[in-house]
PDB file of N, CA and C in Angstrom:
ATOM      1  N   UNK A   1      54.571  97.560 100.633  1.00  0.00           N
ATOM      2  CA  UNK A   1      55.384  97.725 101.824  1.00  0.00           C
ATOM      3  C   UNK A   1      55.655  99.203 102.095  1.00  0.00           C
ATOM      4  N   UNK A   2      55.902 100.067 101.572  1.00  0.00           N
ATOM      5  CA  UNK A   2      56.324 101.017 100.624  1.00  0.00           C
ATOM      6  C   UNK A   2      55.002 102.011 101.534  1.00  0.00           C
ATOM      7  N   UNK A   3      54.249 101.807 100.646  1.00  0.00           N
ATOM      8  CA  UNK A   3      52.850 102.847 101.035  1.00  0.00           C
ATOM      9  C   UNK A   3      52.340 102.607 102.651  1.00  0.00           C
ATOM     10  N   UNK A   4      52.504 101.623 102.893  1.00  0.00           N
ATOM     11  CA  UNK A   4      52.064 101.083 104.562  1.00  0.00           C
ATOM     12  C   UNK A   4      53.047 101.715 105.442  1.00  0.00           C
ATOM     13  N   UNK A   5      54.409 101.864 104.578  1.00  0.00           N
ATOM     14  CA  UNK A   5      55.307 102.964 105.959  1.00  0.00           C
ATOM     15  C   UNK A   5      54.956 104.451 105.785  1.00  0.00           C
ATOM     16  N   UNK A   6      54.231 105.202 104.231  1.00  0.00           N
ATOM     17  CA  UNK A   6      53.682 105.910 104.223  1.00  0.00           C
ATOM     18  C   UNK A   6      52.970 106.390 105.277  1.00  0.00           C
ATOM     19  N   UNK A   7      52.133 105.274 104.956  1.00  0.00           N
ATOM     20  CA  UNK A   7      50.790 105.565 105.990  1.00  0.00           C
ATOM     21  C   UNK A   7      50.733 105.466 107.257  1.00  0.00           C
ATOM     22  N   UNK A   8      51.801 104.725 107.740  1.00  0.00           N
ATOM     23  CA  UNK A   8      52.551 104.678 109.281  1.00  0.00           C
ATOM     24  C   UNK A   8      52.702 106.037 109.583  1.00  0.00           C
ATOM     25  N   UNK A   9      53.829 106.903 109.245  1.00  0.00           N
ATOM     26  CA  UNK A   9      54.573 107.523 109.331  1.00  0.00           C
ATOM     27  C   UNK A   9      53.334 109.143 109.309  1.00  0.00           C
ATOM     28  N   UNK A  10      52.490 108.982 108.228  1.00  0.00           N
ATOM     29  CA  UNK A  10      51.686 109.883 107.870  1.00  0.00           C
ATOM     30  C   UNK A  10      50.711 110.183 109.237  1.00  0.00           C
ATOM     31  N   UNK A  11      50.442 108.896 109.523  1.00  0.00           N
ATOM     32  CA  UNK A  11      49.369 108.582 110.765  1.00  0.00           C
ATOM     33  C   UNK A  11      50.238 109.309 111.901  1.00  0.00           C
ATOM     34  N   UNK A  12      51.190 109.302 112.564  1.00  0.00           N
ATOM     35  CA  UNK A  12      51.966 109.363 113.200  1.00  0.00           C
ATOM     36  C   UNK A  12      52.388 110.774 113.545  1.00  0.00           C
ATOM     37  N   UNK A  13      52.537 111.414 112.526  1.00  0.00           N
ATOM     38  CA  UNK A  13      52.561 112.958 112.186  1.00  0.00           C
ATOM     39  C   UNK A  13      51.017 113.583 112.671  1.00  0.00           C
ATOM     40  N   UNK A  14      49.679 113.090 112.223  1.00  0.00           N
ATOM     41  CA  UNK A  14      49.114 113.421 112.307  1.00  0.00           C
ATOM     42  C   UNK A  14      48.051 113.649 113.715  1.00  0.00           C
ATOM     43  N   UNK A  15      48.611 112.308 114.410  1.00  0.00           N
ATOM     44  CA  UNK A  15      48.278 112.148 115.462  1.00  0.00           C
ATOM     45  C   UNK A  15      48.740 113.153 116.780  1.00  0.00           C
ATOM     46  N   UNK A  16      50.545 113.363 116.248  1.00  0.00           N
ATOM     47  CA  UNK A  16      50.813 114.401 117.091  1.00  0.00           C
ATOM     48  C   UNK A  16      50.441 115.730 116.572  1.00  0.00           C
ATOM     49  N   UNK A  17      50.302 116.172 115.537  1.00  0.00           N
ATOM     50  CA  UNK A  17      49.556 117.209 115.332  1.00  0.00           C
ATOM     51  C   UNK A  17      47.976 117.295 115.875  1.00  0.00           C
ATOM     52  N   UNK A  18      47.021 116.801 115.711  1.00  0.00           N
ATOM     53  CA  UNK A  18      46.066 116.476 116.621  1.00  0.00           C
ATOM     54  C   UNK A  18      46.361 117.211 118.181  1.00  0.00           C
ATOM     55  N   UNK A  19      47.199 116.449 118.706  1.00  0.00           N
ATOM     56  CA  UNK A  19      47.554 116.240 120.214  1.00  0.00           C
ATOM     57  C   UNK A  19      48.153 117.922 120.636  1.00  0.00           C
ATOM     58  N   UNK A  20      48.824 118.609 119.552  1.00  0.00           N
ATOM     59  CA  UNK A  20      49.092 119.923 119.885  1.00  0.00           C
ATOM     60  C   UNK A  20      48.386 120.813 119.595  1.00  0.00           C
ATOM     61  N   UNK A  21      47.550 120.619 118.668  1.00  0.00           N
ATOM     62  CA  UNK A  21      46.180 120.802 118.822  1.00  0.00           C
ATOM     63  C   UNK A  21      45.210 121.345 119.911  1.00  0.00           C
ATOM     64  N   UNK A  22      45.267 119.963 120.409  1.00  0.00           N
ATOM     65  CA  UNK A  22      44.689 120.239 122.001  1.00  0.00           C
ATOM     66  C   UNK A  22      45.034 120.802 123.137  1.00  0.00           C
ATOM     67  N   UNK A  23      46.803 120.901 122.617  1.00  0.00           N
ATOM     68  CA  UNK A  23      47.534 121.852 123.491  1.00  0.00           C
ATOM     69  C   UNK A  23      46.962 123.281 123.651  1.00  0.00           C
ATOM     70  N   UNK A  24      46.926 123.302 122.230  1.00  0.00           N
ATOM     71  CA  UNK A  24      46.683 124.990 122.033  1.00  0.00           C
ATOM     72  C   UNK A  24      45.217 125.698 122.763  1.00  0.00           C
ATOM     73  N   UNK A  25      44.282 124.881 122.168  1.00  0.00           N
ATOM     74  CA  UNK A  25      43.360 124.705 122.703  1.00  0.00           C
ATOM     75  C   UNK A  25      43.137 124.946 124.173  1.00  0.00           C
ATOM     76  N   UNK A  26      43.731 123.990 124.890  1.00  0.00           N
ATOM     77  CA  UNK A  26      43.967 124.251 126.397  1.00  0.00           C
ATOM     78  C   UNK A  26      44.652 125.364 127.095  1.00  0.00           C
ATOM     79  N   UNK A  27      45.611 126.013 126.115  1.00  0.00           N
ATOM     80  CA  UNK A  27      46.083 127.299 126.729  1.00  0.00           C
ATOM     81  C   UNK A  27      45.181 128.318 126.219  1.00  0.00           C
ATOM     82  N   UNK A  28      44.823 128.121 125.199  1.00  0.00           N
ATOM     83  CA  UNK A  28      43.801 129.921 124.803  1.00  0.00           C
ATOM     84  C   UNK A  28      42.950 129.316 123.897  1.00  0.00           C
ATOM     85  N   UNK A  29      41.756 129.670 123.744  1.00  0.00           N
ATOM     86  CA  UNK A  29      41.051 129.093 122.442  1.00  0.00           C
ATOM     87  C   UNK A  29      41.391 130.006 121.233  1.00  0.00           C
ATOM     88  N   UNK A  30      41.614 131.101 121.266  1.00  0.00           N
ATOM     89  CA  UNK A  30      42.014 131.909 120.326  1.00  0.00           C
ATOM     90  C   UNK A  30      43.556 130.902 119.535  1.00  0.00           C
ATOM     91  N   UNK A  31      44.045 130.661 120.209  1.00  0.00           N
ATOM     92  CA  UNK A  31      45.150 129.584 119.636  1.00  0.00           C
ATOM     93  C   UNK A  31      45.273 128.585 119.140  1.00  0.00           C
ATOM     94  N   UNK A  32      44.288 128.023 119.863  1.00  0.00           N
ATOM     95  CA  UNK A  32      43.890 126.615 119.092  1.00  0.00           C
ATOM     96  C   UNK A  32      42.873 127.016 118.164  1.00  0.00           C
ATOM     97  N   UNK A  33      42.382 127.629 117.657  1.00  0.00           N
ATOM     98  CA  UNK A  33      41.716 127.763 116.643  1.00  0.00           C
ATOM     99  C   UNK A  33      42.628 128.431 115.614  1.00  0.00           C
ATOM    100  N   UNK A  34      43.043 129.613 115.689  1.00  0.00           N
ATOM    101  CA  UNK A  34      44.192 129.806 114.893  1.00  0.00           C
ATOM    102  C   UNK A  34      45.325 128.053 114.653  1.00  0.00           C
ATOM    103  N   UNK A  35      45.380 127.970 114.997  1.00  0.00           N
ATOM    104  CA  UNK A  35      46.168 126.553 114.815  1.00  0.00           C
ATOM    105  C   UNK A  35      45.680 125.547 114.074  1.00  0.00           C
ATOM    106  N   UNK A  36      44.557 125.904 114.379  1.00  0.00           N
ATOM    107  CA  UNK A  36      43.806 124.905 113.356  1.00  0.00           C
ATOM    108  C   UNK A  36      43.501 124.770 111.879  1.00  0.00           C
ATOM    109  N   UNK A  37      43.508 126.532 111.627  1.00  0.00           N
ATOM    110  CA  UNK A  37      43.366 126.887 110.782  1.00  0.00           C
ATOM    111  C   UNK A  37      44.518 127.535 109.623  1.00  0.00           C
ATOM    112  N   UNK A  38      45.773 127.764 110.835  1.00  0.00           N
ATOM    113  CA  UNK A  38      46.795 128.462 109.914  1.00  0.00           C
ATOM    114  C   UNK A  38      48.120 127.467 110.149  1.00  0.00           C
ATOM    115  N   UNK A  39      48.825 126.886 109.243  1.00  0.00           N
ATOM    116  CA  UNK A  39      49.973 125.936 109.875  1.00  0.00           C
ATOM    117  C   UNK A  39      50.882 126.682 109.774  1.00  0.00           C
ATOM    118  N   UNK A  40      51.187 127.891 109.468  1.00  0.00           N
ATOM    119  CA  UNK A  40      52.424 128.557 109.787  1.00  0.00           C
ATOM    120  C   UNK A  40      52.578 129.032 111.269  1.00  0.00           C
ATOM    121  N   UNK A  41      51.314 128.899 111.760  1.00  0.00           N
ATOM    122  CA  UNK A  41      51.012 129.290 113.577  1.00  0.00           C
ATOM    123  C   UNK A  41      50.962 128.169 114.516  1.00  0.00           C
ATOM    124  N   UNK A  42      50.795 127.378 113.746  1.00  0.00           N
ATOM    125  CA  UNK A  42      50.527 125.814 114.180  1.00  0.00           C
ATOM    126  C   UNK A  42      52.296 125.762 114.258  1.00  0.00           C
ATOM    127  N   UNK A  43      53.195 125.689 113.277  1.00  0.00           N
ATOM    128  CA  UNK A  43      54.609 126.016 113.088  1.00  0.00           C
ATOM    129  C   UNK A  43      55.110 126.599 114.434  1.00  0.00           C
ATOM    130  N   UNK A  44      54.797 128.165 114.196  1.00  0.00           N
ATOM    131  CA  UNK A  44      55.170 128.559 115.623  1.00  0.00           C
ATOM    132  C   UNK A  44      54.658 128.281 117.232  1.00  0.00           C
ATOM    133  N   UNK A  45      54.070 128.069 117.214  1.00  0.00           N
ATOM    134  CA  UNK A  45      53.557 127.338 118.577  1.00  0.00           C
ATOM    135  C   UNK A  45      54.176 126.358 119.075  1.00  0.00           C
ATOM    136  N   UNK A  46      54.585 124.795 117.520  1.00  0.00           N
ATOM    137  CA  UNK A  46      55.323 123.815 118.185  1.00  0.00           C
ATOM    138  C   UNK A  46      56.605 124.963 118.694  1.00  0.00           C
ATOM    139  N   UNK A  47      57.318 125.269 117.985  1.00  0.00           N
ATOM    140  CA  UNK A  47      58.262 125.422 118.453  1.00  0.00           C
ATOM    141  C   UNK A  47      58.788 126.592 119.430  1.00  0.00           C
ATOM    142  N   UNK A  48      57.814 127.202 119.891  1.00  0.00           N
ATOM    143  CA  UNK A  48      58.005 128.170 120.787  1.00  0.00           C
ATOM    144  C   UNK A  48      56.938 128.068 122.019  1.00  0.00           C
ATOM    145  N   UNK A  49      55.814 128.050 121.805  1.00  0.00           N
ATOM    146  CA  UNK A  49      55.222 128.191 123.100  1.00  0.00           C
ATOM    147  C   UNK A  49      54.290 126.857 123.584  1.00  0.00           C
ATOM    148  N   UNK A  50      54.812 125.788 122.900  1.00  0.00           N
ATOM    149  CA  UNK A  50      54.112 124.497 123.555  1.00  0.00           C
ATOM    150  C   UNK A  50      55.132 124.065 124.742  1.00  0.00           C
ATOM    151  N   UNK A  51      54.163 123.320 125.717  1.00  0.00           N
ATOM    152  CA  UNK A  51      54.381 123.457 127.219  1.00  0.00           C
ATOM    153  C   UNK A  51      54.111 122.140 127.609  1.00  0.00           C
ATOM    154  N   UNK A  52      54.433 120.593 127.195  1.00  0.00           N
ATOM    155  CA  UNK A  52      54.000 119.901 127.470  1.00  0.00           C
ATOM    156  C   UNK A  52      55.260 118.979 127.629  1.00  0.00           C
ATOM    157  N   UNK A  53      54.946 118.028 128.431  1.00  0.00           N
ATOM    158  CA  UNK A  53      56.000 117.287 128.782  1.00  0.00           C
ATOM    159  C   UNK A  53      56.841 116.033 128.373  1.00  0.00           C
ATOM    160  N   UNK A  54      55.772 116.126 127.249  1.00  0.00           N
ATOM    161  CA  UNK A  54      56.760 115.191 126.230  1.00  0.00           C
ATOM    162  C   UNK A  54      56.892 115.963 124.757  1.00  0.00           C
ATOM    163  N   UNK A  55      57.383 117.275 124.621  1.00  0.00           N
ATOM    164  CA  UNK A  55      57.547 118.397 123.725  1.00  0.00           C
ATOM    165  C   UNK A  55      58.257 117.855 122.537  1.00  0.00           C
ATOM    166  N   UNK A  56      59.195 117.651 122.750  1.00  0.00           N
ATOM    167  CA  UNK A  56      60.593 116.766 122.063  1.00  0.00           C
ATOM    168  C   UNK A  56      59.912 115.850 120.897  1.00  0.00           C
ATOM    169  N   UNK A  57      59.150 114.548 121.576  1.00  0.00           N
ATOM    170  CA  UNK A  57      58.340 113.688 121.266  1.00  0.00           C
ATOM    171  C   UNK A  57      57.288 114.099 120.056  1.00  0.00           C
ATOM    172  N   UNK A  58      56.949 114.747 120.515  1.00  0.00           N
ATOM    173  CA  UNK A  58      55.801 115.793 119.805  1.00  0.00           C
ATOM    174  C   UNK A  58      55.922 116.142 118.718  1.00  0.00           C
ATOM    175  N   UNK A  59      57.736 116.992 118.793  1.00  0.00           N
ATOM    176  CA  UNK A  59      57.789 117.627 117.840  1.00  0.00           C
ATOM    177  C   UNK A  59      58.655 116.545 116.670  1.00  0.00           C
ATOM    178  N   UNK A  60      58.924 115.799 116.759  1.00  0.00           N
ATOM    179  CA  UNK A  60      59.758 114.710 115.921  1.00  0.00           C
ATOM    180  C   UNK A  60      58.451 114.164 115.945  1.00  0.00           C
ATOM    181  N   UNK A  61      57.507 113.494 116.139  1.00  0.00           N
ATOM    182  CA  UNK A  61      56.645 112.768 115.609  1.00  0.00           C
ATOM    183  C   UNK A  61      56.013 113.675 114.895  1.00  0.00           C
ATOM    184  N   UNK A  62      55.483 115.031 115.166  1.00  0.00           N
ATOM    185  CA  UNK A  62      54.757 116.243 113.964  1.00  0.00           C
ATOM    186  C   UNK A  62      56.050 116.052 113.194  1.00  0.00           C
ATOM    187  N   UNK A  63      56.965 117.206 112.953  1.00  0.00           N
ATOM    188  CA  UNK A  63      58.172 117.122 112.211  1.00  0.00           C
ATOM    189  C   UNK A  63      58.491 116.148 111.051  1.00  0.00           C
ATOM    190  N   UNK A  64      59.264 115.241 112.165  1.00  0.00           N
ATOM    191  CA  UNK A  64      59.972 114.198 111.448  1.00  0.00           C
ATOM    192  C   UNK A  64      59.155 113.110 110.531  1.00  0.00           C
ATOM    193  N   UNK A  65      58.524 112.428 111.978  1.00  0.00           N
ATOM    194  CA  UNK A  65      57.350 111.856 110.971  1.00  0.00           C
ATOM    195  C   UNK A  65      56.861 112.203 109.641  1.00  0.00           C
ATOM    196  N   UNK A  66      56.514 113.480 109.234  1.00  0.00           N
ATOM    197  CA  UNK A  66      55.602 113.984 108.043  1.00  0.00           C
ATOM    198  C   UNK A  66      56.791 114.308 107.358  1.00  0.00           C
ATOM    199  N   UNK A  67      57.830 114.505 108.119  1.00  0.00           N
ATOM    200  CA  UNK A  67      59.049 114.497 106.586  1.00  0.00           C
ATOM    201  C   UNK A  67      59.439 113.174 106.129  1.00  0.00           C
ATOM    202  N   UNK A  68      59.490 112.546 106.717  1.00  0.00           N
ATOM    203  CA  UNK A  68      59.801 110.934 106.308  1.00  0.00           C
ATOM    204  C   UNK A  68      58.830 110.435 105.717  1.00  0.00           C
ATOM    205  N   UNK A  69      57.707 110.874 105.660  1.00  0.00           N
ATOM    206  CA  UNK A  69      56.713 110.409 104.873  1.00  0.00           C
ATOM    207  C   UNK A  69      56.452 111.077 103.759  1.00  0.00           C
ATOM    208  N   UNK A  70      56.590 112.157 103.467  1.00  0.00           N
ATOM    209  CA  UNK A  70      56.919 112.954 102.136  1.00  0.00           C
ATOM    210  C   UNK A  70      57.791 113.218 101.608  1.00  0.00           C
ATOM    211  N   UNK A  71      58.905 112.279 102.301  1.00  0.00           N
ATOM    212  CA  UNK A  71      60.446 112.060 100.855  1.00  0.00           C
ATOM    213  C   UNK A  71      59.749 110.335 100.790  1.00  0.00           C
ATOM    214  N   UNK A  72      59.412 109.372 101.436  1.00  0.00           N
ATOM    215  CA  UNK A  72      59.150 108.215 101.242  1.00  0.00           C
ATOM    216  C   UNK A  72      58.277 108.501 100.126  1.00  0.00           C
ATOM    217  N   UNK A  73      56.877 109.003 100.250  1.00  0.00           N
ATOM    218  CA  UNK A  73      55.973 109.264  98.787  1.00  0.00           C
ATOM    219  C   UNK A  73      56.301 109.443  97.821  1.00  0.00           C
ATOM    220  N   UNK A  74      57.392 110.888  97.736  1.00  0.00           N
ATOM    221  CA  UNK A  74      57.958 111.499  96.829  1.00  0.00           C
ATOM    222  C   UNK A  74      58.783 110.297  95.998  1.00  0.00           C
ATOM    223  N   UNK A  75      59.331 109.811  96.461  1.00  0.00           N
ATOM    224  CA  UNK A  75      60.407 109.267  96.120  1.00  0.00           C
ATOM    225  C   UNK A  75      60.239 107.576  94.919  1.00  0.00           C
ATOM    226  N   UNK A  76      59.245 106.914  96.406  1.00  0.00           N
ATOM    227  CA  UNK A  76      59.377 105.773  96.329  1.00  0.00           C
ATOM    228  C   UNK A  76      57.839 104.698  96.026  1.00  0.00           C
ATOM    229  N   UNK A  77      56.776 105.467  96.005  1.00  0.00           N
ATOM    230  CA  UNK A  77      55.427 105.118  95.591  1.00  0.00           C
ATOM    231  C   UNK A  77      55.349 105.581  94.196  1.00  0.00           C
ATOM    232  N   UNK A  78      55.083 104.966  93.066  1.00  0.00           N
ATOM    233  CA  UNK A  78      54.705 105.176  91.947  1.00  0.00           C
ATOM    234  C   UNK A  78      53.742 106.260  91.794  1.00  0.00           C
ATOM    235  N   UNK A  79      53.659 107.063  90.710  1.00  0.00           N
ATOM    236  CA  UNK A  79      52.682 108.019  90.640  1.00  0.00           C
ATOM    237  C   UNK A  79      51.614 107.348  89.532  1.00  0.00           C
ATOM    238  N   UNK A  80      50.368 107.627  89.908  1.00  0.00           N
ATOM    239  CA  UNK A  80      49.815 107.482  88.954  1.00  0.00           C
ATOM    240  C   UNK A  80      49.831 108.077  87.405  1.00  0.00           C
ATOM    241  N   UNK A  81      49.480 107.233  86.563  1.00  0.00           N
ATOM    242  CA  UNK A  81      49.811 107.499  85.027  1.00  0.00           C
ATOM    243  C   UNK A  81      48.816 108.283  84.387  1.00  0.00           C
ATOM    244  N   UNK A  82      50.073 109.198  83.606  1.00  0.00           N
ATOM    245  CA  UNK A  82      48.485 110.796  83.340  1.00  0.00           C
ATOM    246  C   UNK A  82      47.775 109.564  81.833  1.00  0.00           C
ATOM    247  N   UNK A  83      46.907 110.059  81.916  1.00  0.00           N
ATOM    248  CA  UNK A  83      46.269 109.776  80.860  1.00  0.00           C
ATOM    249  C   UNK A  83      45.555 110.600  79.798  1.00  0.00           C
TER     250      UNK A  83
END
């Protein structure tokens, strides 16, 4: 149950990352490629110069999403056993 909201939540994050992505992309290619490649720019972009009209959305599904899914992992999926 557990890993499936993982993977919800993971998907979800990733999808809007994707999608700003294409933001960047669409305003400069120099940006979206940097973005692609550096997430501390990917970082600043959501939160400063993305321009889209469901921004908010965006940024809680990048954001939130991928934090809720990496205290859910952290937390609550078993780790595998060292051997």
């Amino acid at each position: 149950m557990l890993i499936g909201l993982v993977v919800l939540f993971g998907l979800v994050s990733f999808i809007c990352d994707i999608i700003i992505v294409i933001e960047a992309f669409k305003d400069d290619a120099w940006k979206g490629l940097v973005c692609l490649f550096c997430g501390v720019y990917l970082l600043y972009y959501m939160l400063v110069e993305l321009k889209h009209e469901k921004r908010g959305l965006l940024l809680f599904g990048s954001l939130g999403c991928g934090l809720i899914a990496l205290i859910l992992q952290a937390w609550f999926v078993p780790a595998a056993p060292i051997q």
